[in-house]
Protein backbone atom coordinates (compact mmCIF):
# COMPACT_ATOMS: atom_id res chain seq x y z
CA UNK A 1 32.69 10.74 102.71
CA UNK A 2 29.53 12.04 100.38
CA UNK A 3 26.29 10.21 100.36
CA UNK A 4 26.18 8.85 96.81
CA UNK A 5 30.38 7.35 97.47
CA UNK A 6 28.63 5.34 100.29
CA UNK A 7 25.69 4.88 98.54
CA UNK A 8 27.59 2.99 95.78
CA UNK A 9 27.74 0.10 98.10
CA UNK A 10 24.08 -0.18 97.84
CA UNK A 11 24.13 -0.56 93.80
CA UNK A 12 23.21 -3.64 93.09
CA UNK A 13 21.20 -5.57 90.47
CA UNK A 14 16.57 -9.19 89.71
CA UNK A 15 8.19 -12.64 92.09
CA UNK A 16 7.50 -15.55 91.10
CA UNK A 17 8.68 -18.13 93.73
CA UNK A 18 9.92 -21.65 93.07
CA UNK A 19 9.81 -24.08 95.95
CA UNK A 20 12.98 -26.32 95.21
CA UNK A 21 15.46 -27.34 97.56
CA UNK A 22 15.74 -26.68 101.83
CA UNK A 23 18.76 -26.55 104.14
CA UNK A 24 21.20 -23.99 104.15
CA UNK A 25 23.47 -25.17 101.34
CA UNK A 26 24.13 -21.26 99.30
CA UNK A 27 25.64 -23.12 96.28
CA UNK A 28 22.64 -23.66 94.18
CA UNK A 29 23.08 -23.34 90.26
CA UNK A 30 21.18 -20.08 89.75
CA UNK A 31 18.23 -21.31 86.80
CA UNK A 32 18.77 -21.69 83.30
CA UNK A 33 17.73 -18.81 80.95
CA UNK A 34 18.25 -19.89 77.11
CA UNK A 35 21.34 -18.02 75.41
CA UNK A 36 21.15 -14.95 73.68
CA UNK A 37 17.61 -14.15 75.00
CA UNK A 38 15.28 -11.28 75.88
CA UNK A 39 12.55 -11.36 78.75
CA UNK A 40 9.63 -9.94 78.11
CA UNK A 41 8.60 -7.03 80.81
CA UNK A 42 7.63 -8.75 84.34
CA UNK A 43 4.85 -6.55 84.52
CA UNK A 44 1.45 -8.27 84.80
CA UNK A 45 0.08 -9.63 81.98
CA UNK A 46 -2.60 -12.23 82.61
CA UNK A 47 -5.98 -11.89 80.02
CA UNK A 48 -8.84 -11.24 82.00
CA UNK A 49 -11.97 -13.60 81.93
CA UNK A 50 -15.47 -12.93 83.06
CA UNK A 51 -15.27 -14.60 86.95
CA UNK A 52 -18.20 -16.81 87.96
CA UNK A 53 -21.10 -15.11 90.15
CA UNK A 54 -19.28 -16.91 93.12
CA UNK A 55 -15.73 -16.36 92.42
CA UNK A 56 -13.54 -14.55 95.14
CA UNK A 57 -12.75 -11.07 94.80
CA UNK A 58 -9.37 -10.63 93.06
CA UNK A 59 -6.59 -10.25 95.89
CA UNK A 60 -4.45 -6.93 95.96
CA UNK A 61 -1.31 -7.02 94.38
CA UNK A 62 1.32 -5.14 94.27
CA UNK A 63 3.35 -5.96 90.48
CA UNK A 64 2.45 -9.09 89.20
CA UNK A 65 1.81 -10.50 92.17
CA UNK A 66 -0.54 -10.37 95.12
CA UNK A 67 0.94 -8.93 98.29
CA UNK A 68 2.06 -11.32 101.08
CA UNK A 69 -0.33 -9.71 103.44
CA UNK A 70 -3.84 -10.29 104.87
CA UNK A 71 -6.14 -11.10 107.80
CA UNK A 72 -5.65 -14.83 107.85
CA UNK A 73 -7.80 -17.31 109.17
CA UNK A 74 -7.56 -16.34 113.19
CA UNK A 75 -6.00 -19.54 113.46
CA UNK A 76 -2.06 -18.70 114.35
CA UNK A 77 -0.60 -21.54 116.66
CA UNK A 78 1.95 -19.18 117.70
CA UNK A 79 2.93 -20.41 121.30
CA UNK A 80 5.50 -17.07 122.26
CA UNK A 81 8.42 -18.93 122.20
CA UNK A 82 9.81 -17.59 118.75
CA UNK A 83 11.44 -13.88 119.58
CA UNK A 84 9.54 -11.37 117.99
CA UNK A 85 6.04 -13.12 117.27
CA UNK A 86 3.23 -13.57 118.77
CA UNK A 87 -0.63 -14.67 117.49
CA UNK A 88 -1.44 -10.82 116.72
CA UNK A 89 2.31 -9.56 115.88
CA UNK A 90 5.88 -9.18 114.08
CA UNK A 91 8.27 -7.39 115.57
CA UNK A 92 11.04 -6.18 113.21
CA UNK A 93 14.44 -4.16 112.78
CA UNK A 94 15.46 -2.09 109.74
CA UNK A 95 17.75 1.03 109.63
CA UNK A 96 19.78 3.27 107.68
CA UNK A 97 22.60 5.65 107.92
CA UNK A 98 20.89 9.00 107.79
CA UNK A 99 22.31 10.33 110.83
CA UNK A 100 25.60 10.63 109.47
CA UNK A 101 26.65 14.00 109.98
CA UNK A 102 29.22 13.95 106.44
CA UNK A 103 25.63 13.51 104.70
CA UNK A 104 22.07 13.97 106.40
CA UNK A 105 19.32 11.45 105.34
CA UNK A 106 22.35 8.71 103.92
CA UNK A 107 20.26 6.09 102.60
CA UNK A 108 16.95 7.63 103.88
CA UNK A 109 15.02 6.04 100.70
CA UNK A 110 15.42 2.29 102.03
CA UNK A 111 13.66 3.20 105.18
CA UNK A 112 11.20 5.14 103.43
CA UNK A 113 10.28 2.10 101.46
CA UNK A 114 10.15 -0.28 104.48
CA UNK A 115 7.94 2.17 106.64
CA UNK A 116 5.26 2.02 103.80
CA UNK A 117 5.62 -1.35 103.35
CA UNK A 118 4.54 -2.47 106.59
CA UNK A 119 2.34 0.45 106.67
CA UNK A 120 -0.10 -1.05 103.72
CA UNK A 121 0.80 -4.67 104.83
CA UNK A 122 -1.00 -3.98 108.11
CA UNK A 123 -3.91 -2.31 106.34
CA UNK A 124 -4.18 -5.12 104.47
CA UNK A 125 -4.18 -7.53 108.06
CA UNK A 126 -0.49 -8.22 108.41
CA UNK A 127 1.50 -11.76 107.54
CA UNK A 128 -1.26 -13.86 108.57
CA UNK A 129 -3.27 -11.65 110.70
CA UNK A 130 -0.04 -10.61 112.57
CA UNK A 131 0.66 -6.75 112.76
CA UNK A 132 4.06 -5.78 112.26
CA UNK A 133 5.95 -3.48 113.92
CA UNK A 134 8.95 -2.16 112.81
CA UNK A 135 11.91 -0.68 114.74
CA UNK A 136 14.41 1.67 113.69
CA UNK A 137 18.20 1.97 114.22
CA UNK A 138 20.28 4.31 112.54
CA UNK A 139 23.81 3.47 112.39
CA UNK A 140 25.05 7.31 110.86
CA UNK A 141 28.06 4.94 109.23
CA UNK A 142 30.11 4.65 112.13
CA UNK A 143 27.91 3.47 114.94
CA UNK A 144 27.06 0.56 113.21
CA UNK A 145 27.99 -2.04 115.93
CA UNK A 146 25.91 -0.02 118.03
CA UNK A 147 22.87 -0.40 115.74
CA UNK A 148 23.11 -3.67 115.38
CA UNK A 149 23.40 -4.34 119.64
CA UNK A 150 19.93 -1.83 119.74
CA UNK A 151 18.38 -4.94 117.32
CA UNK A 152 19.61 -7.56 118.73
CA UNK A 153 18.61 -6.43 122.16
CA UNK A 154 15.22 -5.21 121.10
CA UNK A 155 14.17 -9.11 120.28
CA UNK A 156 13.46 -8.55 116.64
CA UNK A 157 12.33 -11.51 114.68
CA UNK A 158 14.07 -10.52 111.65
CA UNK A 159 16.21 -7.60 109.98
CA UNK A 160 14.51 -6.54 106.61
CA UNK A 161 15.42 -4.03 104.35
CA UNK A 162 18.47 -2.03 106.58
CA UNK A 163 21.21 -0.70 104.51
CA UNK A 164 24.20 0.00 106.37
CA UNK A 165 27.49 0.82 104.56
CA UNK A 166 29.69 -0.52 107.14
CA UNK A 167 28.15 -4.13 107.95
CA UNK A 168 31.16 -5.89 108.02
CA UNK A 169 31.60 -4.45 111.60
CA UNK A 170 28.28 -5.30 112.49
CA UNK A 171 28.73 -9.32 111.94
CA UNK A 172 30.42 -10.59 114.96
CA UNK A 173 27.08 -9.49 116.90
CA UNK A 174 24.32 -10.25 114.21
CA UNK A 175 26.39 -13.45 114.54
CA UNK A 176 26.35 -13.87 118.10
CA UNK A 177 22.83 -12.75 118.62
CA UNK A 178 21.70 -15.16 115.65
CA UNK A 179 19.36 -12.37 114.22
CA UNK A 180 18.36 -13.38 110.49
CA UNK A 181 18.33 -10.66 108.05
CA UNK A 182 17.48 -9.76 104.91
CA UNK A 183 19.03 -6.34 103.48
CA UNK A 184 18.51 -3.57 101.37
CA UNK A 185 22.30 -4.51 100.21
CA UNK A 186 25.15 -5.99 101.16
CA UNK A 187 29.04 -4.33 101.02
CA UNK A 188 31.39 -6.56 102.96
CA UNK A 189 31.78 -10.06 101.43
CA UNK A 190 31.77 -11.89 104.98
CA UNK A 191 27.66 -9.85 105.21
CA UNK A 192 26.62 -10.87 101.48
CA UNK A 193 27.75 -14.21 102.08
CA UNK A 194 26.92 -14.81 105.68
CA UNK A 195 24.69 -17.29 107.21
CA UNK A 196 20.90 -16.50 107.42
CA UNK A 197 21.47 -13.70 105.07
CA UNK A 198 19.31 -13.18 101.86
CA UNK A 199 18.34 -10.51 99.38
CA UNK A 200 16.33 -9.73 97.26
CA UNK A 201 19.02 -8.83 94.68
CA UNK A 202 22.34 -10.74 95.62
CA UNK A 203 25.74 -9.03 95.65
CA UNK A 204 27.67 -11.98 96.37
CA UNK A 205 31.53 -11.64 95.87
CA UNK A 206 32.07 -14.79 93.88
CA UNK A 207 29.89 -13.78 91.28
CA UNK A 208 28.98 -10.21 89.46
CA UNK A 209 26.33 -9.25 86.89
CA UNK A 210 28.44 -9.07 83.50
CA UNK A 211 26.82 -8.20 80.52
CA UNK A 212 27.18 -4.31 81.06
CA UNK A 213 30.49 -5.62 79.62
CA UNK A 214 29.52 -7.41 76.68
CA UNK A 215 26.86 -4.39 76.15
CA UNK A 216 29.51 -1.83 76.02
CA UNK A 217 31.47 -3.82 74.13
CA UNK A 218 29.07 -4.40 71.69
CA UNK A 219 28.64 -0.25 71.31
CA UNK A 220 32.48 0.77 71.35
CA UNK A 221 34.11 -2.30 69.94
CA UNK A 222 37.25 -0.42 69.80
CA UNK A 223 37.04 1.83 72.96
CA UNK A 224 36.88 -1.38 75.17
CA UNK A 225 40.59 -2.71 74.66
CA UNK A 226 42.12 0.25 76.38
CA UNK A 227 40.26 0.72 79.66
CA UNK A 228 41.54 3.22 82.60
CA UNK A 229 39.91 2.50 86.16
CA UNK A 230 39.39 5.29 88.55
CA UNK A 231 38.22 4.27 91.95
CA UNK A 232 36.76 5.87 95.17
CA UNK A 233 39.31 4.79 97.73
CA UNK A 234 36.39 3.01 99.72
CA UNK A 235 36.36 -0.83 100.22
CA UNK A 236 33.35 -1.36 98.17
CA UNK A 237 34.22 0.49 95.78
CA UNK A 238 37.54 -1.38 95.55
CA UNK A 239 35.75 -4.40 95.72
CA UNK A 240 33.44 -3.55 92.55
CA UNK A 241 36.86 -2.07 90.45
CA UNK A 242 38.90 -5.42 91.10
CA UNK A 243 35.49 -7.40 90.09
CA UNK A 244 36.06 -5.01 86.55
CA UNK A 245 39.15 -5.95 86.30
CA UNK A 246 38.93 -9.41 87.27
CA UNK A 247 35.97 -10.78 84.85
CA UNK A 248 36.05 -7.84 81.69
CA UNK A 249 38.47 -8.95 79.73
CA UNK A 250 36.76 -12.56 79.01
CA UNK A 251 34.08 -9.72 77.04
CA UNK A 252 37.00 -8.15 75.35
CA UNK A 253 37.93 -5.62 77.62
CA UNK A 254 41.48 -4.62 77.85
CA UNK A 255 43.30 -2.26 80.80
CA UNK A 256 45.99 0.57 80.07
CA UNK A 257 45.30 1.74 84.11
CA UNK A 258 43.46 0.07 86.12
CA UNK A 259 45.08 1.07 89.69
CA UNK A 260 44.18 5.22 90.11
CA UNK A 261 42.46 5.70 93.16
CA UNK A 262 41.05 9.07 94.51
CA UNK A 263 39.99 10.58 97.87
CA UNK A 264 36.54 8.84 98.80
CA UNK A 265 35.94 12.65 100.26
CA UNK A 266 36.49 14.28 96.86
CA UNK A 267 39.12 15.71 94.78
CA UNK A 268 40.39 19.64 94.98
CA UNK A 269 41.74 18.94 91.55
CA UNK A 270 40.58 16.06 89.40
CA UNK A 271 43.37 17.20 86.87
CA UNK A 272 46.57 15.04 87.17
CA UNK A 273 44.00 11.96 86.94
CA UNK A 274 42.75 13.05 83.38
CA UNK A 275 46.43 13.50 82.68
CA UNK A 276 47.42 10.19 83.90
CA UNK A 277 44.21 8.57 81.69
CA UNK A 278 45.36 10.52 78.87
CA UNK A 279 48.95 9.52 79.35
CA UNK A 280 48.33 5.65 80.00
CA UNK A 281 46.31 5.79 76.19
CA UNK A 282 42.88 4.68 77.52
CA UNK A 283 39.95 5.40 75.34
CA UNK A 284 37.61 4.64 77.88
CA UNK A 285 37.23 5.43 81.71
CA UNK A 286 35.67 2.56 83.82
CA UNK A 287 34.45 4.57 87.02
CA UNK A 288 33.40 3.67 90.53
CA UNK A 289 32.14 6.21 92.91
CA UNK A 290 29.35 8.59 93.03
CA UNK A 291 27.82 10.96 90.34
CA UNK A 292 27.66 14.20 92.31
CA UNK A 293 30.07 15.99 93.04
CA UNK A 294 32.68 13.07 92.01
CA UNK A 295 32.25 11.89 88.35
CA UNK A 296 30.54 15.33 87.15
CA UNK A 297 33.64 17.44 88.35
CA UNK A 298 35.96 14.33 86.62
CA UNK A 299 34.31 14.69 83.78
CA UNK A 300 33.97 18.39 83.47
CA UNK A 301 37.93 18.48 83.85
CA UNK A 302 38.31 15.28 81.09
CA UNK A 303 36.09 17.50 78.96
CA UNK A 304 38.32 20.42 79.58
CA UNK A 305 42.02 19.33 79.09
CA UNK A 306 40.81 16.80 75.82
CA UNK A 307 40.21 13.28 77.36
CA UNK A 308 36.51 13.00 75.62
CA UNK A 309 35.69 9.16 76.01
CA UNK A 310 33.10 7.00 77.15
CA UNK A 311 32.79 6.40 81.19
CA UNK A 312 30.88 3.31 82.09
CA UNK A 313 30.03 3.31 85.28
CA UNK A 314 27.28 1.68 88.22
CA UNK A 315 23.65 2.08 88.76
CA UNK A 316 23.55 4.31 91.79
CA UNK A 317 24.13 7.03 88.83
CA UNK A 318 20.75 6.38 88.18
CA UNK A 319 19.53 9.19 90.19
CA UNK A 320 18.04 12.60 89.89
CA UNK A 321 20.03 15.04 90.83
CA UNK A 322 22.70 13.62 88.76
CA UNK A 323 20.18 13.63 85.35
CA UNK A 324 19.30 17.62 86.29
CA UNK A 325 22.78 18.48 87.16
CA UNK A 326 23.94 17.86 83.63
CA UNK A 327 23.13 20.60 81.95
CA UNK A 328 26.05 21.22 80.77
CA UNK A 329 26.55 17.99 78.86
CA UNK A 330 29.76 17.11 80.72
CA UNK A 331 28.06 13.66 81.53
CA UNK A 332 26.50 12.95 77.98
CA UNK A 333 29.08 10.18 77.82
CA UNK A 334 28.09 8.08 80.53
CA UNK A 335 27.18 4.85 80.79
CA UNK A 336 25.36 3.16 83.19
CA UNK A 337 24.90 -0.65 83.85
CA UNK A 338 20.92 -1.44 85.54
CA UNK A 339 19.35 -4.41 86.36
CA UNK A 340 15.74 -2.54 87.28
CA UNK A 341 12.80 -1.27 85.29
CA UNK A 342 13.74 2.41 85.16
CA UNK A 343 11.48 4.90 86.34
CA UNK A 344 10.38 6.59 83.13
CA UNK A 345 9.21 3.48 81.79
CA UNK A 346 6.19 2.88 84.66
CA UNK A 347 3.74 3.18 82.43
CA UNK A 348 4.56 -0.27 80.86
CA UNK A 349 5.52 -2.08 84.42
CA UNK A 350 3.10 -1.89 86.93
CA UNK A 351 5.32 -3.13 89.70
CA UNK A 352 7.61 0.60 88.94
CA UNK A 353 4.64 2.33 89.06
CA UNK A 354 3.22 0.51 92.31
CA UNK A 355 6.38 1.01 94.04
CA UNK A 356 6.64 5.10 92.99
CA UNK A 357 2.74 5.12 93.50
CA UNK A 358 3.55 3.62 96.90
CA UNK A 359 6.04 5.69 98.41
CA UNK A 360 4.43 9.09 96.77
CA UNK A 361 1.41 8.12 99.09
CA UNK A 362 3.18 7.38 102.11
CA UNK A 363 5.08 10.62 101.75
CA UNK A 364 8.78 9.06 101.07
CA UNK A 365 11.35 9.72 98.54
CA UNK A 366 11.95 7.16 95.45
CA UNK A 367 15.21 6.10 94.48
CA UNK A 368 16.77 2.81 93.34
CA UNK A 369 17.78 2.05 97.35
CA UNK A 370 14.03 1.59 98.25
CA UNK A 371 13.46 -0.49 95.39
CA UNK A 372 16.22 -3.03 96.58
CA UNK A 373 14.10 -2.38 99.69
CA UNK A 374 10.83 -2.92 98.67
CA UNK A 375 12.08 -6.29 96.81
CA UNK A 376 13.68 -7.58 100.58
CA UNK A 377 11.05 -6.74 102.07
CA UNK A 378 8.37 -8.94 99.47
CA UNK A 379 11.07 -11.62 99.66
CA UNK A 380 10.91 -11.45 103.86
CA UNK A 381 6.86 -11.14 103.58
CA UNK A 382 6.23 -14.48 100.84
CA UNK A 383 8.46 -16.92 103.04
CA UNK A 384 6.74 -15.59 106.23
CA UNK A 385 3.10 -16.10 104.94
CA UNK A 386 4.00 -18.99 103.39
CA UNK A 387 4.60 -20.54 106.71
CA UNK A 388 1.11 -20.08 107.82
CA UNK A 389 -0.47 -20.74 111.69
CA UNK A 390 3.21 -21.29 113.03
CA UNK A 391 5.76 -18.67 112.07
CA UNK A 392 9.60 -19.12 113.14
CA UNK A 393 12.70 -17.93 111.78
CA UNK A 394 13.74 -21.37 110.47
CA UNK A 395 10.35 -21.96 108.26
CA UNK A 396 11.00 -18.20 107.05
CA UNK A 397 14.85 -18.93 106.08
CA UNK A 398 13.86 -22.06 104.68
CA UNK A 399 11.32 -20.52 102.11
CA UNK A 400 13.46 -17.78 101.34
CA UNK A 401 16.78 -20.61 100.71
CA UNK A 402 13.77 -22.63 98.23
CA UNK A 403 13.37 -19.16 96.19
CA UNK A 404 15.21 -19.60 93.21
CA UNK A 405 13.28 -16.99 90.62
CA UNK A 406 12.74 -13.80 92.03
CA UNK A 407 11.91 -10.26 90.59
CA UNK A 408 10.73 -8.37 93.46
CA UNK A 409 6.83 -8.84 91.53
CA UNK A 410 8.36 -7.34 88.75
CA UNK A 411 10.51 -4.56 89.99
CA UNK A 412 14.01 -6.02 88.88
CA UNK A 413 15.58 -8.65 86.09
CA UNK A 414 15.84 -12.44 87.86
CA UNK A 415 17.44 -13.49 90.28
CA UNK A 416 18.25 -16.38 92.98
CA UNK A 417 17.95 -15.42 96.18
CA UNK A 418 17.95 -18.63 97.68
CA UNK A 419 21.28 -19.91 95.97
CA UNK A 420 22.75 -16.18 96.67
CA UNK A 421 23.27 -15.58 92.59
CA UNK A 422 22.98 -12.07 90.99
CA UNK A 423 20.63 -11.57 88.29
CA UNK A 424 21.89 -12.63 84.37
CA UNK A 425 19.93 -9.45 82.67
CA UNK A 426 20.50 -6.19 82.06
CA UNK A 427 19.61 -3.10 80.57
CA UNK A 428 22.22 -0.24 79.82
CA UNK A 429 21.08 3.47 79.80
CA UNK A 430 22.97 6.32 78.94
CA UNK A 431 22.49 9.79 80.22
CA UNK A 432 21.94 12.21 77.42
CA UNK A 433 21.24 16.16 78.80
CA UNK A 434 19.04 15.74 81.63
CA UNK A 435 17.39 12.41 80.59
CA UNK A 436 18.17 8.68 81.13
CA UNK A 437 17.76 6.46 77.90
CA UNK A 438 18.36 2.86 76.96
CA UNK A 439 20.98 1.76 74.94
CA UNK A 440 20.50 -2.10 75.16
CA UNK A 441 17.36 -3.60 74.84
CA UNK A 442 15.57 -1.35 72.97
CA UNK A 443 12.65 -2.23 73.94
CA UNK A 444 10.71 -0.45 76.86
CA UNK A 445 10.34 -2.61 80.03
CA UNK A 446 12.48 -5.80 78.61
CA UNK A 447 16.08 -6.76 79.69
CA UNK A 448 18.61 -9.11 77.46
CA UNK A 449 19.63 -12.26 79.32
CA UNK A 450 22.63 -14.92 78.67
CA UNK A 451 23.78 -17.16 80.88
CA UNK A 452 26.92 -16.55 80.63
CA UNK A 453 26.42 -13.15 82.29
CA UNK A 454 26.50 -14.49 85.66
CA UNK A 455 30.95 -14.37 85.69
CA UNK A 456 32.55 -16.23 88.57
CA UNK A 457 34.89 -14.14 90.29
CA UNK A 458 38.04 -15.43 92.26
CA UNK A 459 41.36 -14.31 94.00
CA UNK A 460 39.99 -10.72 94.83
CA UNK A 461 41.26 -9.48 98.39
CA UNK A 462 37.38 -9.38 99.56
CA UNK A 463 37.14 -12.35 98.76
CA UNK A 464 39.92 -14.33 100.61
CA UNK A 465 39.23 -12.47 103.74
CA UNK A 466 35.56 -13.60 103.60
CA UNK A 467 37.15 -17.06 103.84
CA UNK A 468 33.79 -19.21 101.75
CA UNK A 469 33.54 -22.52 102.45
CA UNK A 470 32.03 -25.37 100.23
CA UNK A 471 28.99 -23.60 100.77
CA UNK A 472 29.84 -20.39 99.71
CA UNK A 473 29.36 -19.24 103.49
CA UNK A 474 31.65 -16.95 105.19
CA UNK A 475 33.65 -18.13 108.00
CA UNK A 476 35.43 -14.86 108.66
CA UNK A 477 33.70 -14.52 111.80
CA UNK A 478 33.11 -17.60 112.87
CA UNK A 479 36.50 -18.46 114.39
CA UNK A 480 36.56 -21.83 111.88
């Protein structure tokens, strides 16, 4: 299995934080946006006023908002009851699965986000005063059970930005142990819909982000009623192609195959799928899997043998290597749905160019994984400051469950962490040569928003086994 298949699990897609509702209720309407609209970039964007000779010095801030960090008042009540905090301290868990033989350094750009995170949240005087101190597990995909064992044992107050492809073998400890978390992503339904789970940008499996359908739509009007799905034979992937197939056609979308499956490992010979496309009549390929080698080798073969059409496809093709590896224009028609502020376009949001600033400084690599991180790990860092002298895992669940508007300060379109709803913007970009452009907005740093592009999904295998109940919690490990 290549890094970028697995990594498709972590493709997801959006700070301002709304105290609402409490309890633990994940059913929460995600907010109204008005139809047909466009938000305006999240970057900051307050007009500046000449301060007072007494007024406080402006606080750091990372986006448009300040960072949840800082020396506090030396007041923490903290008795050394709740695991993993003390007066002075955080202890916290957060992994990857870079150890994976298959694919050194899987997923290494989460982690790299996290350890600078906490590294400038402690030079800035911690949540509250409290240094934090975060422990690594790498679960190199399979050992995943055994990563999560290492945090619960270790006494960790909280999981925050881990990524680990295979967490649905992981619950029946995080479970057992009762450790919180809140993840770079999510792939198993019974994970993304668990109890004391949020994110910073929801996958949940009752709902997907839909108006990369209505966008493409909207630029091959025609194209769209004869759709042909080719799948990486991996359960998220799966998951994401019967989500496709599931809410598309209410945009207009239409399926002559929708069941082709290849080797999550790669193809020798990506042939007899271009011949089955061609056969089936599809004028447009609806992909799920990686860029590199997967999709460029597809395509080069498409290109070959005649079967020129679009390919829509996820945002973990927003990466690099996949831009500078098409220099041969085999990927010029690919289409990508995003729900971030891409990376060319920092110089009009300040919370991309914090976040690359960021990482650059710390030494890390950049990629759309440590974004996802960075936003968990704001999302984890508001609710615990919020709670002030006394910090427990309840207070911290409860402010993230009364976070209804979040944009990870700016990094992402909106969405509801706290009622476990994906975001209702989007952006599509197109790769054309070596460059990423947009298609839809036009408009540097903006996304288009309807409500309607929050589609309920239902009767998907992922979804029965996670076995929701009137919550929208999973009960698959529960043993209700």
């Amino acid at each position: 299995m290549r890094q970028s298949v697995v990594r498709f699990a972590a493709a997801s897609v959006a700070l301002t934080l709304v105290v609402t509702a409490c309890g633990k209720d994940r059913s929460a309407a995600p907010a109204a946006t008005a139809p047909n609209s466009t938000v305006t970039t999240t970057g900051a964007g307050a007009s500046s006023t000449t301060p007072a000779t007494d007024a406080k010095p402006a606080l750091p801030s990372f986006g448009d908002a300040p960072w949840p960090c800082g020396k506090g008042d030396g007041a923490n009540a903290d008795t050394g009851t709740e695991i993993g905090v003390t007066k002075d301290s955080i202890s916290i868990a957060y992994g990857d699965d870079a150890g994976y033989v298959g694919s050194p350094g899987l997923s290494h750009e989460a982690s790299d986000a996290i350890k600078a995170l906490v590294a400038q949240c402690n030079d800035l005087g911690g949540i509250n005063g409290r240094k934090i101190t975060a422990n690594y597990f790498d679960a190199k995909i399979f050992d995943v059970a055994t990563a999560m064992q290492g945090a619960c044992d270790g006494k960790n107050f909280f999981l925050v930005g881990e990524g680990w492809a295979f967490d649905g073998q992981q619950e029946e400890i995080r479970l057992g142990c009762k450790l919180p978390a809140v993840p770079t992503y999510t792939v198993s339904a019974a994970f993304a819909h668990a109890a004391d789970v949020f994110q910073g940008v929801p996958n949940p499996s009752d709902e997907t982000p839909a108006g990369v359908f209505e966008q493409v739509a909207t630029v091959f009007p025609t194209e769209v009623k004869k759709v042909a799905t080719l799948t990486s034979g991996f359960g998220a992937t799966i998951e994401t192609r019967d989500k496709v197939v599931a809410v598309s056609p209410s945009f207009g979308w239409g399926f002559a195959e929708s069941t082709l499956e290849y080797n999550p490992a790669g193809e020798t010979d990506w042939t007899p799928f271009v011949k089955q496309i061609k056969d089936s009549g599809a004028t447009m390929v609806s992909w799920q899997g990686s860029c590199l080698p997967g999709l460029q080798l597809f395509a080069q073969t498409a290109k070959a043998n005649g079967l020129d059409v679009p390919i829509v496809t996820d945002s973990n093709h927003y990466e690099a290597k996949c831009a500078a590896a098409n220099t041969d224009g085999a990927l010029d028609k690919m289409y990508i749905r995003f729900g971030f502020i891409p990376f060319e376009e920092a110089d009009v949001n300040k919370a991309t160019k914090d976040y690359l600033d960021l990482i650059k400084a710390k030494g890390g690599d950049t990629s759309l994984l440590g974004m996802q991180a960075t936003s968990s790990f704001l999302l984890w860092a508001t609710a615990a400051q919020k709670c002030g002298a006394t910090l427990t895992r309840q207070c911290t669940l409860d402010n993230m469950k009364a976070t209804h508007s979040w944009t990870g300060h700016g990094l992402h379109a909106e969405t509801d962490p706290g009622g476990n709803h994906p975001p209702k913007c989007a952006v599509l970009l197109h790769l054309e040569g070596t460059t990423y452009k947009r298609v839809a907005p036009t408009e540097r740093g903006k996304f288009e928003c309807k409500d309607a592009w929050i589609a309920k999904v239902s009767g998907t295998p992922a979804l029965i086994a996670a076995k929701l109940d009137e919550n929208r919690i999973s009960q698959q490990f529960t043993g209700k």
